[in-house]
C-alpha atoms as a PDB file:
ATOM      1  CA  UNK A   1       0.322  22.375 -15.091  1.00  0.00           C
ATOM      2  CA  UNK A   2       3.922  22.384 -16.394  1.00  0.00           C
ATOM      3  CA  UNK A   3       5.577  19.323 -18.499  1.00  0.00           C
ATOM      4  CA  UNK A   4       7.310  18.086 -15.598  1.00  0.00           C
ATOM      5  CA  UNK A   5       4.357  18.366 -13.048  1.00  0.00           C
ATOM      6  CA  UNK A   6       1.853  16.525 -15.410  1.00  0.00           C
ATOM      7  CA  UNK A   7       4.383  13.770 -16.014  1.00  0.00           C
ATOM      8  CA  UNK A   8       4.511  13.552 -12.509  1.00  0.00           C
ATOM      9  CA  UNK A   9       1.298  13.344 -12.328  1.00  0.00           C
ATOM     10  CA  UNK A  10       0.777  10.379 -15.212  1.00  0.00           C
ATOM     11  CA  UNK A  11       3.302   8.666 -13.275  1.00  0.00           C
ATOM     12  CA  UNK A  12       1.814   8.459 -10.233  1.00  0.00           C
ATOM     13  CA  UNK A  13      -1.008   6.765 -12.110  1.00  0.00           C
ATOM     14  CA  UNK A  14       0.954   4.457 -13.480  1.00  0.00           C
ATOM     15  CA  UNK A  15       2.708   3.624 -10.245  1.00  0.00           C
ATOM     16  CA  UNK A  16      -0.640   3.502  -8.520  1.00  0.00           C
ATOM     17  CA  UNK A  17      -2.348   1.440 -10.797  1.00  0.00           C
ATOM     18  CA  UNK A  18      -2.789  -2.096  -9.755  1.00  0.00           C
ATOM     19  CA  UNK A  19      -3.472  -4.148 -12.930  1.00  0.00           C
ATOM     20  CA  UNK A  20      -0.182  -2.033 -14.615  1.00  0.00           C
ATOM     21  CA  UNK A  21       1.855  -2.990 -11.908  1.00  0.00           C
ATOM     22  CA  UNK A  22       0.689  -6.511 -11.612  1.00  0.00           C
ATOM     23  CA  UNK A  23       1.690  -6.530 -15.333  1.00  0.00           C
ATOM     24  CA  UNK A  24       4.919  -5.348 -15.025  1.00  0.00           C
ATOM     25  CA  UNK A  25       5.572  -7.836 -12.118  1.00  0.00           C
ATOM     26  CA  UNK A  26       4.240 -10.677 -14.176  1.00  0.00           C
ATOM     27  CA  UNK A  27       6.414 -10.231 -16.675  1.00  0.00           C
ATOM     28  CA  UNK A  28       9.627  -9.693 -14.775  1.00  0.00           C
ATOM     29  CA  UNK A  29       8.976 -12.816 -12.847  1.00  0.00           C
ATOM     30  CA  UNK A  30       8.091 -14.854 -15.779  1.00  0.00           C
ATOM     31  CA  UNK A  31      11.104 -14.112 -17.521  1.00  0.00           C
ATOM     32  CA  UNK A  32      13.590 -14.395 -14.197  1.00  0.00           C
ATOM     33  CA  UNK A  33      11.842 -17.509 -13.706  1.00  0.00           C
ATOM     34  CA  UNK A  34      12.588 -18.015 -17.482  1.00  0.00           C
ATOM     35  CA  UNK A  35      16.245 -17.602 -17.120  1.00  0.00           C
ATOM     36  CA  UNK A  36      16.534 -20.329 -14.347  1.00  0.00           C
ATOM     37  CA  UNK A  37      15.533 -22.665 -16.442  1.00  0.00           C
ATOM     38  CA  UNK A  38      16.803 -21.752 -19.805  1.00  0.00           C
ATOM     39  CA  UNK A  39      20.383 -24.346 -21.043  1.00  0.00           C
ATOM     40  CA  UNK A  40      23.470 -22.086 -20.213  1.00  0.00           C
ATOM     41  CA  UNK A  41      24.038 -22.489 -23.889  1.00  0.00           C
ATOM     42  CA  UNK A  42      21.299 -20.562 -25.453  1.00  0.00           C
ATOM     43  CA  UNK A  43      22.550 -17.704 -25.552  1.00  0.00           C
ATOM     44  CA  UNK A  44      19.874 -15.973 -28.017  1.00  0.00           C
ATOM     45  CA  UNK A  45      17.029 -16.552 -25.223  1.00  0.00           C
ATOM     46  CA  UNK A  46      19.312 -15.637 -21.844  1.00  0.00           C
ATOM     47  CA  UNK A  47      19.427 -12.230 -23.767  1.00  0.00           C
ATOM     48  CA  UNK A  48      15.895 -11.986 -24.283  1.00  0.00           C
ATOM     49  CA  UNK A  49      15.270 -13.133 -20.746  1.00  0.00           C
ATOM     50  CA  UNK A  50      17.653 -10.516 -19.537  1.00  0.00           C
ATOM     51  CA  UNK A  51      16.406  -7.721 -22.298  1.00  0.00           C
ATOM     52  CA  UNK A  52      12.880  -8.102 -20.630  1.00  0.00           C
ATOM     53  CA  UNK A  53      14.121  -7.638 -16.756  1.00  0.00           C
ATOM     54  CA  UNK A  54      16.016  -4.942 -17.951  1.00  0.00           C
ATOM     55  CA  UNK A  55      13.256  -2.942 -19.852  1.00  0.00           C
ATOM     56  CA  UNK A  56      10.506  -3.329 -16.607  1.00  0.00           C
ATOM     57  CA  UNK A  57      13.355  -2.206 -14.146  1.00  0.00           C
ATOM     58  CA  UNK A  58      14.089   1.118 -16.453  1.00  0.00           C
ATOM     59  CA  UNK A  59      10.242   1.700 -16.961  1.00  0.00           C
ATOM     60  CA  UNK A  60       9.817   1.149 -13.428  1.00  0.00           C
ATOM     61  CA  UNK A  61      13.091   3.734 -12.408  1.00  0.00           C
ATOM     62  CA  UNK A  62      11.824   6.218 -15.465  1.00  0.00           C
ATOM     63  CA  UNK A  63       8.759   6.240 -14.095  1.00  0.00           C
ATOM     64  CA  UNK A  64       9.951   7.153 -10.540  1.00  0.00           C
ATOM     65  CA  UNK A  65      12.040   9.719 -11.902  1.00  0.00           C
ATOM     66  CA  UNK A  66       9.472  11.498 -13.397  1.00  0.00           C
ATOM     67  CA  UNK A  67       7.651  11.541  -9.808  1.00  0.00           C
ATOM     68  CA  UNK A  68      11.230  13.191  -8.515  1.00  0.00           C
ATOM     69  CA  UNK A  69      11.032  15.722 -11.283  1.00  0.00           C
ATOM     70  CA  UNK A  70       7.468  16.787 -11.135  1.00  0.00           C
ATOM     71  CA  UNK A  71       6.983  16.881  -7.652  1.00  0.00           C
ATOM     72  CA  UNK A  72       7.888  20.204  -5.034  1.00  0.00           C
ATOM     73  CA  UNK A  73      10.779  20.478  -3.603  1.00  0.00           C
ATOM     74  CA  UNK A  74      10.643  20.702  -0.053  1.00  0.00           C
ATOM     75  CA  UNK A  75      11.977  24.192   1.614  1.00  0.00           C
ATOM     76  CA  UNK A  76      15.418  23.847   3.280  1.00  0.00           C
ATOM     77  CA  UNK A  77      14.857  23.821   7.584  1.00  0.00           C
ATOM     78  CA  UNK A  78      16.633  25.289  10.008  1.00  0.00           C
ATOM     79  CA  UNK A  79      18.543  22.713  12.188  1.00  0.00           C
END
């Protein structure tokens, strides 16, 4: 299997995996939820709050990617 098919592969299981993703949507909601209710002011924690969104959203497109990359392309069709 070749780098990008067995990342492929990995990432599949990740995406597939229920507890992972239930993880990953825990924590996004917790700190959207988070941001709601943090003071305007506090500017230190809105940052964190927004550093944590940020991180599952790029694991979650990264991990996508890799399916893209690892998986066949499909033949070009005649129309």
């Amino acid at each position: 299997m070749t780098d990008p098919e067995r990342l492929a592969h990995e990432a599949m299981s990740l995406r597939d995996n229920e507890a992972f993703q239930t993880a990953l949507d825990n924590m996004r909601r917790d700190a959207v939820e988070a941001l709601v209710r943090v003071p305007a002011t506090d500017t230190e924690a809105i940052r964190d709050y927004q550093a944590t969104v940020k991180v599952v959203d790029d694991l979650r497109s990264d991990i996508e990617g890799f399916i893209r990359s690892g998986s066949p392309r499909k033949a070009a069709g005649i129309a």
